[in-house]
N, C-alpha and C. Protein backbone atom coordinates (compact mmCIF):
# COMPACT_ATOMS: atom_id res chain seq x y z
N UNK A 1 0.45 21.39 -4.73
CA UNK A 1 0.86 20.19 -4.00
C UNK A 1 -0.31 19.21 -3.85
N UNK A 2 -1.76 19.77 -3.82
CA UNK A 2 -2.58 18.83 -3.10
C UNK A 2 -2.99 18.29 -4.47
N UNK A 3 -2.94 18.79 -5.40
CA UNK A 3 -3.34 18.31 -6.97
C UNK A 3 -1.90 16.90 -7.71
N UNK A 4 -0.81 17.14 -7.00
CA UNK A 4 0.34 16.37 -7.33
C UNK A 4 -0.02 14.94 -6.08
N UNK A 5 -0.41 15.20 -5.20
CA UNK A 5 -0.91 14.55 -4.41
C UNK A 5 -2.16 13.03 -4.83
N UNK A 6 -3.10 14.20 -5.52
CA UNK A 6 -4.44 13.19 -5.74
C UNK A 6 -4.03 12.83 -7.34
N UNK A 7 -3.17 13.45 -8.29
CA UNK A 7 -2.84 12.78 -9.85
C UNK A 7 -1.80 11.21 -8.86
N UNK A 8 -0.99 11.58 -7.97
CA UNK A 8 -0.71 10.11 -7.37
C UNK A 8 -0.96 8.83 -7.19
N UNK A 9 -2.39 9.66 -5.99
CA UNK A 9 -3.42 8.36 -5.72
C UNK A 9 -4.02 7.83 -6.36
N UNK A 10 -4.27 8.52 -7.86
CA UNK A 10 -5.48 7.95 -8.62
C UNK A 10 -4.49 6.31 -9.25
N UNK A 11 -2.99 7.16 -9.69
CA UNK A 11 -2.57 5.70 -10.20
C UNK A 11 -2.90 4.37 -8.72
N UNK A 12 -2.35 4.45 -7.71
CA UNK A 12 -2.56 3.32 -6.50
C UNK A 12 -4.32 3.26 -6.42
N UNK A 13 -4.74 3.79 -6.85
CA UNK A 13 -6.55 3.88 -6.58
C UNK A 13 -6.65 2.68 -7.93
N UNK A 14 -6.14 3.05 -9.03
CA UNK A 14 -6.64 2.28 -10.47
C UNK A 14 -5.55 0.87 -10.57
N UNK A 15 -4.72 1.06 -9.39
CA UNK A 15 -3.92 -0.28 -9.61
C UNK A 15 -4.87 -1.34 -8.49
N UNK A 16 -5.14 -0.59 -7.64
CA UNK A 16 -5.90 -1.46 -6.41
C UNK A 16 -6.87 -1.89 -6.89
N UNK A 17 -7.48 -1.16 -7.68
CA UNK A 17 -9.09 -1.54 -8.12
C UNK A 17 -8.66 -2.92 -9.14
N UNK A 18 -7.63 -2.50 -10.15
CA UNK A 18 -7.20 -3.49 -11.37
C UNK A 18 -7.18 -4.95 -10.30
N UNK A 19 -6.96 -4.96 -9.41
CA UNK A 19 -5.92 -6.30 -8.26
C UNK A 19 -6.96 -6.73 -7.96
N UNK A 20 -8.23 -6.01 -7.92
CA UNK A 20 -9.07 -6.70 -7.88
C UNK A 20 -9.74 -7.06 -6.24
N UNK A 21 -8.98 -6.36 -5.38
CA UNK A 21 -8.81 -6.62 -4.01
C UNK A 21 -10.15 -6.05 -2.75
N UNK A 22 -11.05 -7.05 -2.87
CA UNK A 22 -12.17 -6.82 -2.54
C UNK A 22 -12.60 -5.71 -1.35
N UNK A 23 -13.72 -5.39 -1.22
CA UNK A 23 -14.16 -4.76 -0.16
C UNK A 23 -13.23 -3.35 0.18
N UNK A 24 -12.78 -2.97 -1.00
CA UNK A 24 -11.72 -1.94 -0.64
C UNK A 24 -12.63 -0.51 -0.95
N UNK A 25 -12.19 0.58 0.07
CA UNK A 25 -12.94 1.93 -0.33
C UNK A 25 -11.76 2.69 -0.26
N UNK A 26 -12.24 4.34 -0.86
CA UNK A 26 -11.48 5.32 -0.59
C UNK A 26 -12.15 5.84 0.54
N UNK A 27 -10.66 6.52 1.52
CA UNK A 27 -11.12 7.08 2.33
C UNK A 27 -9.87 8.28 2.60
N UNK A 28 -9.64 8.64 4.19
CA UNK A 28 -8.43 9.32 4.19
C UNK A 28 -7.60 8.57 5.73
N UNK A 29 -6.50 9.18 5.49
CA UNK A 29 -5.90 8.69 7.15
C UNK A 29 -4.58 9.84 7.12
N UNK A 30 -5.26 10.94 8.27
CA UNK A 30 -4.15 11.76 8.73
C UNK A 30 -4.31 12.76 7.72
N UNK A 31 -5.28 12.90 7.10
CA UNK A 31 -5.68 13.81 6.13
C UNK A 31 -5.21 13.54 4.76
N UNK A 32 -4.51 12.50 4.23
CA UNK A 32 -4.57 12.64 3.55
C UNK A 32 -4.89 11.31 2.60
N UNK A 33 -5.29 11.17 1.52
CA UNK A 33 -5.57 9.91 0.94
C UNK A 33 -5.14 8.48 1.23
N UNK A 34 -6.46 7.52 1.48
CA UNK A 34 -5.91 6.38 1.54
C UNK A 34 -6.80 4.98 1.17
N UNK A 35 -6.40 4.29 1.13
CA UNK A 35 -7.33 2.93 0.62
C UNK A 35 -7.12 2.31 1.65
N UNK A 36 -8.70 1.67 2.17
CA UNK A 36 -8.96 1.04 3.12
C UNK A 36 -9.64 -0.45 3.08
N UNK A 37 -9.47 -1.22 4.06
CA UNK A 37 -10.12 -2.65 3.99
C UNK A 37 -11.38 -2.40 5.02
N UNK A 38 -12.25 -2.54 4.87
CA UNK A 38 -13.24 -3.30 6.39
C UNK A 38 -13.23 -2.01 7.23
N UNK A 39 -12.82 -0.88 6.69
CA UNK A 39 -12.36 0.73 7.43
C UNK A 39 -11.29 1.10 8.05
N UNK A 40 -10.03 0.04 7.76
CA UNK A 40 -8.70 0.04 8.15
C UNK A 40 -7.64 0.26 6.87
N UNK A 41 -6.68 1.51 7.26
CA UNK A 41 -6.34 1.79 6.27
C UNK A 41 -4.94 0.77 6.13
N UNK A 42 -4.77 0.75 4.77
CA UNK A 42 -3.99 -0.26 4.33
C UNK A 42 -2.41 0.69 3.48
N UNK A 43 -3.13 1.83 2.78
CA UNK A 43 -2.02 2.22 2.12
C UNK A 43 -2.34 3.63 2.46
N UNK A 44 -1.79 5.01 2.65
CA UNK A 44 -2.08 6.33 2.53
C UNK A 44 -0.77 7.17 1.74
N UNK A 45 -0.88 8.20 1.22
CA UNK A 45 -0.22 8.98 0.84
C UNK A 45 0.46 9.97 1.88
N UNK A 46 1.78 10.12 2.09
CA UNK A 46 1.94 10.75 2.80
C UNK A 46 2.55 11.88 1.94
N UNK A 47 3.08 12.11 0.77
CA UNK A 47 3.07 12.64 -0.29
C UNK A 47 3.19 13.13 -1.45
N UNK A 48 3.23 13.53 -2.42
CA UNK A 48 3.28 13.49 -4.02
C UNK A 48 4.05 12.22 -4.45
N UNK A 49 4.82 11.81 -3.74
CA UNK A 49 6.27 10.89 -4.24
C UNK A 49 6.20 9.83 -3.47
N UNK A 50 5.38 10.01 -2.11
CA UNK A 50 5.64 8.89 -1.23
C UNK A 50 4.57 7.98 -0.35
N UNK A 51 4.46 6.89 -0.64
CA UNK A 51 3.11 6.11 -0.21
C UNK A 51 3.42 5.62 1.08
N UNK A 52 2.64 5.22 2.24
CA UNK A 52 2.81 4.38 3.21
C UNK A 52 2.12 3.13 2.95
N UNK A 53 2.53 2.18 3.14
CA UNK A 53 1.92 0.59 2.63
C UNK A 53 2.55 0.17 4.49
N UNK A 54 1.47 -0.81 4.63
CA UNK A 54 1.22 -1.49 5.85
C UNK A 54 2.36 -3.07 5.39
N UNK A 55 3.23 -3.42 6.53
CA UNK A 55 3.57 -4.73 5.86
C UNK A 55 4.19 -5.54 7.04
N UNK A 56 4.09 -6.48 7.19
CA UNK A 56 5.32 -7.36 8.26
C UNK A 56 6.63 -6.68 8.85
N UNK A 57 7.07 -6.39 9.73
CA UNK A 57 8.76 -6.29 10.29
C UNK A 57 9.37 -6.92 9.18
N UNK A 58 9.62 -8.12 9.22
CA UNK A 58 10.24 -8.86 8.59
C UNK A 58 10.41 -8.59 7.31
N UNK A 59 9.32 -8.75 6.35
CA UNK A 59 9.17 -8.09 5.48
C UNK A 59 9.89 -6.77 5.05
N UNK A 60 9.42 -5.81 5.36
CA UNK A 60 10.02 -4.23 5.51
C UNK A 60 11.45 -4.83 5.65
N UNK A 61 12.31 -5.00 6.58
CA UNK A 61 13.33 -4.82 6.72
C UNK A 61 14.20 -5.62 5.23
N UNK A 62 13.47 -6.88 4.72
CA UNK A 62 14.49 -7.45 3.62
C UNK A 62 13.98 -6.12 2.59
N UNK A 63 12.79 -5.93 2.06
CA UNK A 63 12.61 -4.96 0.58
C UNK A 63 13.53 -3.87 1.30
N UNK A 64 13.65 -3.09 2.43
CA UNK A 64 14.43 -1.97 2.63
C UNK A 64 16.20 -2.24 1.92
N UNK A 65 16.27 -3.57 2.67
CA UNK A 65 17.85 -3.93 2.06
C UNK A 65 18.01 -4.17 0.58
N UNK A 66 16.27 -4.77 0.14
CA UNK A 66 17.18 -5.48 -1.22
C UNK A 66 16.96 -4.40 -2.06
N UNK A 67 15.90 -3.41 -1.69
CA UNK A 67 16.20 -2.23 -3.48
C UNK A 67 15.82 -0.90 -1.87
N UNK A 68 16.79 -0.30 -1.63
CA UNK A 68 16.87 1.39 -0.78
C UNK A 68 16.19 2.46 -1.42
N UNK A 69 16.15 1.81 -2.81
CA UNK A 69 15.72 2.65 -3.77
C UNK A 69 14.35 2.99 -4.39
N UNK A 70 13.23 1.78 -3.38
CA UNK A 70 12.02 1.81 -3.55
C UNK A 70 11.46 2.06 -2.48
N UNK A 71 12.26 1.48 -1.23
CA UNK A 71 11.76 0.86 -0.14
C UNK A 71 12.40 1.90 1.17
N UNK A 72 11.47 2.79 2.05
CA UNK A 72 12.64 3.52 2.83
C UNK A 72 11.76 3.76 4.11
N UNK A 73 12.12 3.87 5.21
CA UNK A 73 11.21 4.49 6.56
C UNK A 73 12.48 5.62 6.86
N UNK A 74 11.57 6.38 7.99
CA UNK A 74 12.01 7.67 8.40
C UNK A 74 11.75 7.13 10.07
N UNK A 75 12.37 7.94 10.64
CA UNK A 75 12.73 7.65 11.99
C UNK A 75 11.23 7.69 12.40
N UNK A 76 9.89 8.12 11.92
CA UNK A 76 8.73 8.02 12.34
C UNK A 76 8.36 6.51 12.31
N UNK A 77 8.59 5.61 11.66
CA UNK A 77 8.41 4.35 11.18
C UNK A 77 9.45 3.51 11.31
N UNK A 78 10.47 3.83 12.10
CA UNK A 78 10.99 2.60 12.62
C UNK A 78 10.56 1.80 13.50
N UNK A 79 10.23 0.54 13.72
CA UNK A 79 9.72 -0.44 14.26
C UNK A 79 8.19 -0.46 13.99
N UNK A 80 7.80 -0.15 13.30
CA UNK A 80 6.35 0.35 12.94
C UNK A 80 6.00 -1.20 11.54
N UNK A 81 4.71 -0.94 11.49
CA UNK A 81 4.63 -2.45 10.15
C UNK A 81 3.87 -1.61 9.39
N UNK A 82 4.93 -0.53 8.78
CA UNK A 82 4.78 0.15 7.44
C UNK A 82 5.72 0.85 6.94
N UNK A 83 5.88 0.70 5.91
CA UNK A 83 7.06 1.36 5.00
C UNK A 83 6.61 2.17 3.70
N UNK A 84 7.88 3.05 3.50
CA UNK A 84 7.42 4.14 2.89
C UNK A 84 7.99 3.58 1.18
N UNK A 85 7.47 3.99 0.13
CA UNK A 85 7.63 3.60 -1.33
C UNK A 85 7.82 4.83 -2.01
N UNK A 86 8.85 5.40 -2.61
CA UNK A 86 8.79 5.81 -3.72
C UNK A 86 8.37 5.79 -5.12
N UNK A 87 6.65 6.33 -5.32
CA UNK A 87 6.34 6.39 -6.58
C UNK A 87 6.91 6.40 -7.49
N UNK A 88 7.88 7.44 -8.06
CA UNK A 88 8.55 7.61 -9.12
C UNK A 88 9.68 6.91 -9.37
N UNK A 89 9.62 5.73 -8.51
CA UNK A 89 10.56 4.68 -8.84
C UNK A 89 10.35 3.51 -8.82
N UNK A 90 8.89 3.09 -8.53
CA UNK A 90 8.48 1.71 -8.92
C UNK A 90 7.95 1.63 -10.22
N UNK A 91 7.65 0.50 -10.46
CA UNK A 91 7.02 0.48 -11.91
C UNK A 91 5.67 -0.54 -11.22
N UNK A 92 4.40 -0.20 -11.91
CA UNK A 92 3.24 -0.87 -11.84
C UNK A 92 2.99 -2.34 -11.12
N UNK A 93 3.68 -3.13 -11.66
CA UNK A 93 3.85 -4.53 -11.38
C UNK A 93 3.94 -4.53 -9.73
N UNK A 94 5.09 -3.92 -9.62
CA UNK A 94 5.92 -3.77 -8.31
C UNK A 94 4.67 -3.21 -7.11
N UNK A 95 4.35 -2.22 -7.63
CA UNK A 95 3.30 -1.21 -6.99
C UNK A 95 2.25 -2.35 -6.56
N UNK A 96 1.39 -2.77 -7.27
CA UNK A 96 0.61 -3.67 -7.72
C UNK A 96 0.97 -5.09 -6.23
N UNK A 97 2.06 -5.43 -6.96
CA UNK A 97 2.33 -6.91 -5.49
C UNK A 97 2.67 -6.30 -4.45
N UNK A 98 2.89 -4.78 -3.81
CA UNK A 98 2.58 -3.84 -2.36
C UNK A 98 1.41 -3.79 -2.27
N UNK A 99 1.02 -3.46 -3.24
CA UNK A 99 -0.83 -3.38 -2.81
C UNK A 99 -1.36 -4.30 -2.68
N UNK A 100 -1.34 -5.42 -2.97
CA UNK A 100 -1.97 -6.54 -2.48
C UNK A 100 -1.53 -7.40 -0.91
N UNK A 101 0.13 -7.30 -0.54
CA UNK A 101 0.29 -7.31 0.32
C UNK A 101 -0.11 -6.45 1.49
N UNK A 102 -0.02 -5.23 1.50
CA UNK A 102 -0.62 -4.60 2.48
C UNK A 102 -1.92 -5.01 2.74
N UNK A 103 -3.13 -4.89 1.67
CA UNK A 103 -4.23 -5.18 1.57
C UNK A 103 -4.78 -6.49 2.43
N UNK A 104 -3.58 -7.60 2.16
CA UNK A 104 -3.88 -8.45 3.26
C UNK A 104 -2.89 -8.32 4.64
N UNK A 105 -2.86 -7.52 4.88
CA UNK A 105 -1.79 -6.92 6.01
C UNK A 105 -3.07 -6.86 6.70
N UNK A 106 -4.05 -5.95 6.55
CA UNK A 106 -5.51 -5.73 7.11
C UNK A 106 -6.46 -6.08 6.71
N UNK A 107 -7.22 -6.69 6.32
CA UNK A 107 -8.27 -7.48 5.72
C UNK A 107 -8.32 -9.13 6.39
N UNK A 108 -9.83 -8.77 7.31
CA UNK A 108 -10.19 -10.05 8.22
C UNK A 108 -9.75 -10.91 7.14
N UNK A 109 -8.86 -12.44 7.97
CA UNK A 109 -8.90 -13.12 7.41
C UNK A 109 -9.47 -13.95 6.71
N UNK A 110 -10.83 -14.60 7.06
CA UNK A 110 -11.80 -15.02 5.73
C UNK A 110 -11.92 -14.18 4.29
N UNK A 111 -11.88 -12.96 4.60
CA UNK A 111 -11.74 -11.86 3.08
C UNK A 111 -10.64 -12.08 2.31
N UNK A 112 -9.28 -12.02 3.11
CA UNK A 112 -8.20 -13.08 2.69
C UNK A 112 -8.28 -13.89 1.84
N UNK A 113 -8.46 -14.81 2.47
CA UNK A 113 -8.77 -16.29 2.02
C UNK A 113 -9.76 -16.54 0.70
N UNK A 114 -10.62 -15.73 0.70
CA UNK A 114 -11.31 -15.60 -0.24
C UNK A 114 -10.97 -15.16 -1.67
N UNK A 115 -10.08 -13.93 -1.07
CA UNK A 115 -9.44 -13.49 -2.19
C UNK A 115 -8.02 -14.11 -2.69
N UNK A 116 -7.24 -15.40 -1.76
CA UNK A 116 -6.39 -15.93 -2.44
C UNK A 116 -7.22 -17.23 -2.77
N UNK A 117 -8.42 -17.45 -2.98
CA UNK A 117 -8.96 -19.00 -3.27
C UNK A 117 -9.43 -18.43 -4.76
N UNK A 118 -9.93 -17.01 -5.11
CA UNK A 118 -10.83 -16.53 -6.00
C UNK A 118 -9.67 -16.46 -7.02
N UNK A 119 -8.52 -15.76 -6.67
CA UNK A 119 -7.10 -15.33 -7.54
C UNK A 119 -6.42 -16.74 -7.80
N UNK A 120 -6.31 -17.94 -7.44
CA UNK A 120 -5.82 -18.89 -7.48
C UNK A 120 -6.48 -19.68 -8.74
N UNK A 121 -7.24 -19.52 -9.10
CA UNK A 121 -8.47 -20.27 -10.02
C UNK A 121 -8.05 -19.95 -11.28
């Protein structure tokens, strides 16, 4: 399990890094893998299949409606500003524009800013 776990993270580890999304480290949260901003975690594994990504109410609630099939919380995460993703059913791209949203979910805003003035160019 803990090996199905970290072959996981490495893809969200090599998509985060690809995004380019500054100041980001590995770390853990709740034991188990996670990518962090500024030492705030942004995304963690909760396991083999299932990521937690940090995101708006608002947010969460439309991706939950518009695909159930990527996008899901558990009664631990209701009202919470994070939602749970099914790995084995996103494709890269998809993965990729979560990770950057979360990423600025937590990341002081000047780091932000920086990184949508640097990506904009």
């Amino acid at each position: 399990m803990v090996q199905e776990v970290e072959t996981s993270f490495e893809r969200v580890r090599r998509l985060a890094e690809a995004a380019g999304l500054p100041e980001t480290a590995v770390g853990t949260s709740y034991g188990t893998p996670a990518l962090l901003v500024k030492g705030k975690s942004f995304v963690r594994m909760k396991d083999a299949d299932t990521l937690v990504v940090m995101c708006a109410l608002e947010e969460k609630d439309m991706l939950m409606e518009l695909d159930p099939s990527l996008f899901f919380e558990t009664d631990h995460y209701k009202g919470w500003p994070a939602m749970l993703v099914r790995l084995s059913n996103i494709d890269d791209q998809a993965l990729t524009q979560r990770l950057i949203a979360a990423w600025r979910e937590k990341a002081p805003r000047r780091l932000a800013a920086r990184f949508d003035a640097s990506a904009s160019r």
